[in-house]
PDB file of N, CA and C in Angstrom:
ATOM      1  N   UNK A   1    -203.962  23.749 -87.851  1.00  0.00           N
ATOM      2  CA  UNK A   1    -203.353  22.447 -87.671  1.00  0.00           C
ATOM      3  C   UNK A   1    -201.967  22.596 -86.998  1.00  0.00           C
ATOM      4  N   UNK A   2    -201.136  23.928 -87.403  1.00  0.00           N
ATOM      5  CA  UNK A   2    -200.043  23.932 -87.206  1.00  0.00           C
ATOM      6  C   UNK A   2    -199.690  24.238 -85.615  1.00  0.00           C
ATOM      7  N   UNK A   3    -201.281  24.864 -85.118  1.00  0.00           N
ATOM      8  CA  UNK A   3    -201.326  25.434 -83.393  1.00  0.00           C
ATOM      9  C   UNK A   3    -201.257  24.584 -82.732  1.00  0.00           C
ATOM     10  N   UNK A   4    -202.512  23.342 -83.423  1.00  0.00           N
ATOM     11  CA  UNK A   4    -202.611  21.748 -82.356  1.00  0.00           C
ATOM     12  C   UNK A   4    -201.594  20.788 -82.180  1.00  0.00           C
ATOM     13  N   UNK A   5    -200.841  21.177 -83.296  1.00  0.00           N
ATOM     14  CA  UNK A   5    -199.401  20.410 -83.161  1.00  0.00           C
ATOM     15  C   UNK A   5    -198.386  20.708 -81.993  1.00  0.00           C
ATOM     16  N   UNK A   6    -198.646  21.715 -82.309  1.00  0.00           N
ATOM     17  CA  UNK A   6    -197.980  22.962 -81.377  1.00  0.00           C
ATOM     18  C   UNK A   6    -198.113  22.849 -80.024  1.00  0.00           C
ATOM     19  N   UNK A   7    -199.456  23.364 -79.436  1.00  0.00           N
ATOM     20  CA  UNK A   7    -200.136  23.253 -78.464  1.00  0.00           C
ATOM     21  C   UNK A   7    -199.589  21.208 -77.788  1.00  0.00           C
ATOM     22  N   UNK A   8    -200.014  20.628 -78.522  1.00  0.00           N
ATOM     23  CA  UNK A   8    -199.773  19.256 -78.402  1.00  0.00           C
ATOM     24  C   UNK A   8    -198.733  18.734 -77.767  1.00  0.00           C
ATOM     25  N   UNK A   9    -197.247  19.233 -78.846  1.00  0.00           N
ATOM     26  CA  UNK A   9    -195.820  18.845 -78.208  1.00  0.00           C
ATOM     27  C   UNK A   9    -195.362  19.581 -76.925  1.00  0.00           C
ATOM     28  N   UNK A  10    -196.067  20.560 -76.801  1.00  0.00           N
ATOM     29  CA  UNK A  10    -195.729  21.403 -75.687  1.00  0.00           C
ATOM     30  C   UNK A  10    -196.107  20.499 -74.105  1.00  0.00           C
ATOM     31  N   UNK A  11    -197.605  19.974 -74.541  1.00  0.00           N
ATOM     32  CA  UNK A  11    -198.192  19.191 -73.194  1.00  0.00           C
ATOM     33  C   UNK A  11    -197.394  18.146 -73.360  1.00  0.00           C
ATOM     34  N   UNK A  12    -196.749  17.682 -74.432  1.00  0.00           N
ATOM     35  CA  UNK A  12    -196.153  16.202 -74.055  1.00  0.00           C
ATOM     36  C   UNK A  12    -194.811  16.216 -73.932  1.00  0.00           C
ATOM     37  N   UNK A  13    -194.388  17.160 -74.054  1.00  0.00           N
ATOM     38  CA  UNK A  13    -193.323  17.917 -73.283  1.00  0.00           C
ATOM     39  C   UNK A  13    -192.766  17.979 -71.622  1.00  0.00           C
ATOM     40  N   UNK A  14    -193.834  18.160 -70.940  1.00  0.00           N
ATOM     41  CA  UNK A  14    -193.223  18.161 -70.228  1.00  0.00           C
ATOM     42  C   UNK A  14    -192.989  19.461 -69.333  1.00  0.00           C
ATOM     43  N   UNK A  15    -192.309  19.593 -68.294  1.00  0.00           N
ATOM     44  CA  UNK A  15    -191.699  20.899 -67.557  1.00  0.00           C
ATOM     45  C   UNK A  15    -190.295  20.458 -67.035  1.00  0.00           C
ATOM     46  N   UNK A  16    -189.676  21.444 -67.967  1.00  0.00           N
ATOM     47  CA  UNK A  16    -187.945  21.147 -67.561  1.00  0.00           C
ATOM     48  C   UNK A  16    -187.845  21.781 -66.679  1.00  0.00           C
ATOM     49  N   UNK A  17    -187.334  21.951 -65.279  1.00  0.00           N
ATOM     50  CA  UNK A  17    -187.337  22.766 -64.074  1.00  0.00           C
ATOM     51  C   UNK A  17    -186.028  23.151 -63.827  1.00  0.00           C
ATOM     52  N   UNK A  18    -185.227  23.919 -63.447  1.00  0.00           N
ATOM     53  CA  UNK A  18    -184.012  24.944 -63.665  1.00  0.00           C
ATOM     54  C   UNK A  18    -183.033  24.031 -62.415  1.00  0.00           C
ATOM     55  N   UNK A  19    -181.930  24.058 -62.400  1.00  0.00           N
ATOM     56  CA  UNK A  19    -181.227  22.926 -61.637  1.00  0.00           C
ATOM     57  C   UNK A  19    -181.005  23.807 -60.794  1.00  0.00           C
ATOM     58  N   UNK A  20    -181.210  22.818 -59.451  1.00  0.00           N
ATOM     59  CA  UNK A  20    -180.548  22.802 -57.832  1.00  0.00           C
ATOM     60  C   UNK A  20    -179.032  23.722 -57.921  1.00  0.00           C
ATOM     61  N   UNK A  21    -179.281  25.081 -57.142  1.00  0.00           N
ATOM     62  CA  UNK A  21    -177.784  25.779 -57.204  1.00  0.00           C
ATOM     63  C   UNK A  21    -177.030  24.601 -56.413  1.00  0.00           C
ATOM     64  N   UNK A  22    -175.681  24.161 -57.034  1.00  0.00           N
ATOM     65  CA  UNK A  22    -174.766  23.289 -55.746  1.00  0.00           C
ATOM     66  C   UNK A  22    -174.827  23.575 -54.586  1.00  0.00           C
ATOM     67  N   UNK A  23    -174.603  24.617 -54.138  1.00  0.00           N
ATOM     68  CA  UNK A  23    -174.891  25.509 -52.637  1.00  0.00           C
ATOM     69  C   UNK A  23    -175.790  25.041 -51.977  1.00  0.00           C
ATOM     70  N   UNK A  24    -177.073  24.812 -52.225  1.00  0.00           N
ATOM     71  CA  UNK A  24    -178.119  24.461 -51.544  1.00  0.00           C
ATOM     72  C   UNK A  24    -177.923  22.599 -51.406  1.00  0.00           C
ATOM     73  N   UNK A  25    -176.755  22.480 -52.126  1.00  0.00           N
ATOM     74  CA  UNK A  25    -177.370  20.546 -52.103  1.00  0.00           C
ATOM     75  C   UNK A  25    -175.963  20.194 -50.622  1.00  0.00           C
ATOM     76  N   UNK A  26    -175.376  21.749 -50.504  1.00  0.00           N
ATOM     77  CA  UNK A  26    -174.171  20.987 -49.249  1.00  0.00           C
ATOM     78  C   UNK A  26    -174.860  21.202 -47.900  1.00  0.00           C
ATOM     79  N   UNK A  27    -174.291  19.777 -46.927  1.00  0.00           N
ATOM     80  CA  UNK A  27    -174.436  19.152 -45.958  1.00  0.00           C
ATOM     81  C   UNK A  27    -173.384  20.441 -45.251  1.00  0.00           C
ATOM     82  N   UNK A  28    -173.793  20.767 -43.813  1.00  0.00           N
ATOM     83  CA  UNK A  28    -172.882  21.613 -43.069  1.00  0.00           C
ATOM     84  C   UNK A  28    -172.193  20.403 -42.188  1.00  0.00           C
ATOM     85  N   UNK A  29    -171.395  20.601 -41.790  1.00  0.00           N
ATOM     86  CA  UNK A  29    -170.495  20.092 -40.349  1.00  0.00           C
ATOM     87  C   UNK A  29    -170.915  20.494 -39.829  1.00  0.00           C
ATOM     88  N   UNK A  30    -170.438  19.473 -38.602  1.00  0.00           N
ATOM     89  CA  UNK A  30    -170.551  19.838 -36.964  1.00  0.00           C
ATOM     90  C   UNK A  30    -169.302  20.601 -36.896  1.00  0.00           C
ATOM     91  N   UNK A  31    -169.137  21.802 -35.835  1.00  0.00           N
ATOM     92  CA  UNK A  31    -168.111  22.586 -35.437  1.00  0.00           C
ATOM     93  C   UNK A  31    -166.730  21.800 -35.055  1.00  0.00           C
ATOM     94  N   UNK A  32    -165.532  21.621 -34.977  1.00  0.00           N
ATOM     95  CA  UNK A  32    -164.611  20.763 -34.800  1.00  0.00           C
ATOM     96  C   UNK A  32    -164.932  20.593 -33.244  1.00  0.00           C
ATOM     97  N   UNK A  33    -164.301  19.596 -32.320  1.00  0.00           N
ATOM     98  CA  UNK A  33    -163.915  19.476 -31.149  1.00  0.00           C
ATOM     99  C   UNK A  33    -162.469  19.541 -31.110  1.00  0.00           C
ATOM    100  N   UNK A  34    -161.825  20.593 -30.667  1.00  0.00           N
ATOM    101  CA  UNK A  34    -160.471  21.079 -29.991  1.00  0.00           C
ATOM    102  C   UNK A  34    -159.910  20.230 -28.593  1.00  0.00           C
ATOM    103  N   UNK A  35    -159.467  19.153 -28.600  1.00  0.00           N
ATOM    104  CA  UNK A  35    -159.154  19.170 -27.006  1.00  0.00           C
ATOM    105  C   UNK A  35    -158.218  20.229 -26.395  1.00  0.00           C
ATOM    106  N   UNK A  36    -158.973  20.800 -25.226  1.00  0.00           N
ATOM    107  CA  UNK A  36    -158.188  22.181 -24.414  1.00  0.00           C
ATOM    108  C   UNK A  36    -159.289  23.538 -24.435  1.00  0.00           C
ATOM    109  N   UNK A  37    -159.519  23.201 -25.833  1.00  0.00           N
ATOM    110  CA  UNK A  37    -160.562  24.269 -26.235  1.00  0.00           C
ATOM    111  C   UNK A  37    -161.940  24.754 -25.036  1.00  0.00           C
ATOM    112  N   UNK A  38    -161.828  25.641 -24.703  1.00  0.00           N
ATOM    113  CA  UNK A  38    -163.599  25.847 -24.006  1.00  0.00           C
ATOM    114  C   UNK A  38    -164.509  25.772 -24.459  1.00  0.00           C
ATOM    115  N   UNK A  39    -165.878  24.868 -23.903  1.00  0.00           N
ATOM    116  CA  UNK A  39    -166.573  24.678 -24.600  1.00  0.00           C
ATOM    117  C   UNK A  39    -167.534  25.525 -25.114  1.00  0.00           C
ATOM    118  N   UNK A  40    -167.694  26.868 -24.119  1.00  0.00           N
ATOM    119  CA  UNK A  40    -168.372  27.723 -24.678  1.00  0.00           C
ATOM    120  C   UNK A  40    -168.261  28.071 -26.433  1.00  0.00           C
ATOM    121  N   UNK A  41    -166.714  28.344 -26.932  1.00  0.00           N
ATOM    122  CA  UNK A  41    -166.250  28.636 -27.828  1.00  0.00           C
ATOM    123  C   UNK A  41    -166.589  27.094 -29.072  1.00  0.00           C
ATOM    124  N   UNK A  42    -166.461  26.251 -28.619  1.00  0.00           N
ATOM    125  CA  UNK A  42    -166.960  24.530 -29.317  1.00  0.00           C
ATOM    126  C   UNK A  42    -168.598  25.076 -29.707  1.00  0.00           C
ATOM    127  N   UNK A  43    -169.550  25.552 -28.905  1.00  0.00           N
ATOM    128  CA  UNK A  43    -170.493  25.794 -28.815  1.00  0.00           C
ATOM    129  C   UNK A  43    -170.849  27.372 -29.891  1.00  0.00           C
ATOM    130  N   UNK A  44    -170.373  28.693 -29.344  1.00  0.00           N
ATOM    131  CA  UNK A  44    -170.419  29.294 -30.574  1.00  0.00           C
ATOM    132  C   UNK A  44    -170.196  28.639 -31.956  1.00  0.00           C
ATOM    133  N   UNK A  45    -169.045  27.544 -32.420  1.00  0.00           N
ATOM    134  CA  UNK A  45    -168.865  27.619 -33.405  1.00  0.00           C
ATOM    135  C   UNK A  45    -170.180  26.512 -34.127  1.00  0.00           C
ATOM    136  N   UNK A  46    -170.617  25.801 -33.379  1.00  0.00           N
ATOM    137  CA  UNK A  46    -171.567  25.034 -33.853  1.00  0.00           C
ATOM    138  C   UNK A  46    -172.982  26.187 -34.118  1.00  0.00           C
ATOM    139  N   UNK A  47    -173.094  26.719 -33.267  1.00  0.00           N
ATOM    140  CA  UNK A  47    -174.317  27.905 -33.550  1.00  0.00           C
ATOM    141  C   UNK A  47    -174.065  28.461 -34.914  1.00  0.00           C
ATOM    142  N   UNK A  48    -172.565  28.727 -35.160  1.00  0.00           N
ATOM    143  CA  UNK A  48    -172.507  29.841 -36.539  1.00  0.00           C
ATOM    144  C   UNK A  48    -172.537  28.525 -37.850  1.00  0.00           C
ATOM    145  N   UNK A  49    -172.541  27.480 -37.241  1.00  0.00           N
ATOM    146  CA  UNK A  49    -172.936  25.929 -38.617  1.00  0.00           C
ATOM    147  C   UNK A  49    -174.062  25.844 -38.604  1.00  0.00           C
ATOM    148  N   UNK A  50    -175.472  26.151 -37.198  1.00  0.00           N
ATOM    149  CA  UNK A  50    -176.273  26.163 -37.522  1.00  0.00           C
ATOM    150  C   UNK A  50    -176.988  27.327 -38.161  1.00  0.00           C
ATOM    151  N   UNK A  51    -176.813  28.479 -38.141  1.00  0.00           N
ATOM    152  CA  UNK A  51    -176.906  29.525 -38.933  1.00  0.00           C
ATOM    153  C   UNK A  51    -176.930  29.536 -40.161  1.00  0.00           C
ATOM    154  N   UNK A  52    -175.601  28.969 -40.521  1.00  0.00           N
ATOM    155  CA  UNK A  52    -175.226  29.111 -42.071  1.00  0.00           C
ATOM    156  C   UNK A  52    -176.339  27.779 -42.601  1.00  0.00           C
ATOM    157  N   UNK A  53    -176.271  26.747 -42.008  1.00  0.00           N
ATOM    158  CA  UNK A  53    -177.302  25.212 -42.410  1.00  0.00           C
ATOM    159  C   UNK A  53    -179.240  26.315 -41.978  1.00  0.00           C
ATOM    160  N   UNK A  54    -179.080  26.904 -41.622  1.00  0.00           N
ATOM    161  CA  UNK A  54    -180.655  27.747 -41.528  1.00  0.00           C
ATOM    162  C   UNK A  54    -180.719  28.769 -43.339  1.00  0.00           C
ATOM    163  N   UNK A  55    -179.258  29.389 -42.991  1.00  0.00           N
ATOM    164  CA  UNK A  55    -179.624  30.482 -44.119  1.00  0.00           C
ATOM    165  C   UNK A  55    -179.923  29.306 -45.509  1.00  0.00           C
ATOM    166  N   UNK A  56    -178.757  28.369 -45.445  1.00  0.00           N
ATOM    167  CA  UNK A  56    -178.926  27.299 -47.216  1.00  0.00           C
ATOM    168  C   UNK A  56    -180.381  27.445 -47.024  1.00  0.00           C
ATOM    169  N   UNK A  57    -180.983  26.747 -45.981  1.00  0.00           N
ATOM    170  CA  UNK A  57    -182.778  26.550 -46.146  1.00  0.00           C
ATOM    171  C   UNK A  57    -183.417  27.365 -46.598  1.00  0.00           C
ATOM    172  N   UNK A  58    -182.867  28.680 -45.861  1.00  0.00           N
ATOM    173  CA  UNK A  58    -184.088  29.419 -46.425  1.00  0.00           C
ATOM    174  C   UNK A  58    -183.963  30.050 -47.627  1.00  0.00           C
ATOM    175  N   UNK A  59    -182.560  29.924 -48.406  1.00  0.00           N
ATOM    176  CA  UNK A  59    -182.460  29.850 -49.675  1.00  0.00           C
ATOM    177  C   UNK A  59    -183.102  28.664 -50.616  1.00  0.00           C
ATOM    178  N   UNK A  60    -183.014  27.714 -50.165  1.00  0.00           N
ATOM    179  CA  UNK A  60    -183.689  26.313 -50.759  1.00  0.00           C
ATOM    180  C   UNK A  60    -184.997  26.629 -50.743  1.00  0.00           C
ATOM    181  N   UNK A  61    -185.854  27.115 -50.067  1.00  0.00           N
ATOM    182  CA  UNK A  61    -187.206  27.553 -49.962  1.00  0.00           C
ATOM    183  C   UNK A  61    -187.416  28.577 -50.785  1.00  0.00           C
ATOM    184  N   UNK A  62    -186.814  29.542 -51.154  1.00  0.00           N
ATOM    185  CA  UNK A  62    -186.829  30.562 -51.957  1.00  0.00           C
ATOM    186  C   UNK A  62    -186.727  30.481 -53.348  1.00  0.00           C
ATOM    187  N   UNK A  63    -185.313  29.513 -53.725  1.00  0.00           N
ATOM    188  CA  UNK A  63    -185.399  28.679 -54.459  1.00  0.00           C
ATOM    189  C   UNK A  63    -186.786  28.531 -55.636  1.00  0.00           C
ATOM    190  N   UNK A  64    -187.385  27.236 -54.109  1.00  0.00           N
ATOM    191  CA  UNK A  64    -188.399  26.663 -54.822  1.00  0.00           C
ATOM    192  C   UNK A  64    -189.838  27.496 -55.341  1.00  0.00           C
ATOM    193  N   UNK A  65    -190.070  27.982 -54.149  1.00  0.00           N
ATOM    194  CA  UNK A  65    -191.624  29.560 -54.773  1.00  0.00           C
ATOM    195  C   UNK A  65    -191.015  29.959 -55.915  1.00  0.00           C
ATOM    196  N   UNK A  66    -189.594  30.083 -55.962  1.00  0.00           N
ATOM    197  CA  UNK A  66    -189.471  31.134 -56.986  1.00  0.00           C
ATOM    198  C   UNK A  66    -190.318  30.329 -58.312  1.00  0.00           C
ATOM    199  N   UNK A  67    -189.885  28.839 -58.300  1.00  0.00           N
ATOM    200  CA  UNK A  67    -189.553  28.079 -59.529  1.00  0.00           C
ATOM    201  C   UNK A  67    -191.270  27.845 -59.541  1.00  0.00           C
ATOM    202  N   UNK A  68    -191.844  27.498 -58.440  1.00  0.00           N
ATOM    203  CA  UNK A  68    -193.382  27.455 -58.814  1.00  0.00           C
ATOM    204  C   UNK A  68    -193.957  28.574 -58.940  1.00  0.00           C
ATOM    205  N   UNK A  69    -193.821  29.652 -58.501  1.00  0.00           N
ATOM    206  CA  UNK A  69    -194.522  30.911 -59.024  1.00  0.00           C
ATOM    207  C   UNK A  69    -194.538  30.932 -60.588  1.00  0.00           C
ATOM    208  N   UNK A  70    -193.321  30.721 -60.819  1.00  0.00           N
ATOM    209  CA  UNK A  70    -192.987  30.865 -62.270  1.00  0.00           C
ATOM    210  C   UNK A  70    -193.832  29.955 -62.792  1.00  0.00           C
ATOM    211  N   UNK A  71    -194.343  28.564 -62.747  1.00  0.00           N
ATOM    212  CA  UNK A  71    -194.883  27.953 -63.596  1.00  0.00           C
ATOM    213  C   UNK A  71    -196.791  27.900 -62.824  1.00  0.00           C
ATOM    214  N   UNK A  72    -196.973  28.674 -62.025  1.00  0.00           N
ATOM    215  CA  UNK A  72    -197.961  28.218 -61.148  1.00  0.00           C
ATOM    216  C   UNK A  72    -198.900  29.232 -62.618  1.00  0.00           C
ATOM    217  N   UNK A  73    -198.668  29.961 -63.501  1.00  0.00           N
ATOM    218  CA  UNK A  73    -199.577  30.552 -64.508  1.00  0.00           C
ATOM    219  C   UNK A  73    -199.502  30.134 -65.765  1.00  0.00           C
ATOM    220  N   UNK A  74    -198.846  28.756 -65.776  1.00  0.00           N
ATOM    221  CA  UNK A  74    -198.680  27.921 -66.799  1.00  0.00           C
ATOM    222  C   UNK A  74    -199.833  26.959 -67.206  1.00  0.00           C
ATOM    223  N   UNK A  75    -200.919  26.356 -65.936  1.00  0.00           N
ATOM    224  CA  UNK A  75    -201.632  25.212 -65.897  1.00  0.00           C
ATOM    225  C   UNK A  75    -203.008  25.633 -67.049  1.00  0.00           C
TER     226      UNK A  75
END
């Protein structure tokens, strides 16, 4: 009796899922615009915002497998 109870509150329970690192929930900027500045250099710096806005992703993706692997032997 004491398993089905058991077993029971567990399904009606729920799945608490592990919180969003802050890191992954920030928005990148656009690179500043300098007037004077060359734009080549305007241009590197936006490449190294899109870089860093690529790496959050593919942490956010990593993230998430991690969190369903973990429960994907739960069902």
């Amino acid at each position: 009796m004491n398993r089905a109870a058991t077993t029971k509150g567990q399904a009606q329970a729920g799945v608490l899922l592990p919180a969003l690192p802050d890191d992954l929930r920030k928005q990148e900027p656009h690179a500043p615009i300098v007037e004077g500045q060359p734009v080549i250099s305007i241009l590197a710096r936006e490449r190294q915002a899109l870089d860093r806005a690529n790496e959050r992703q593919a942490r956010t993706v990593q993230f998430y497998n991690d969190v369903t692997s973990g429960y994907a032997g739960r069902r």
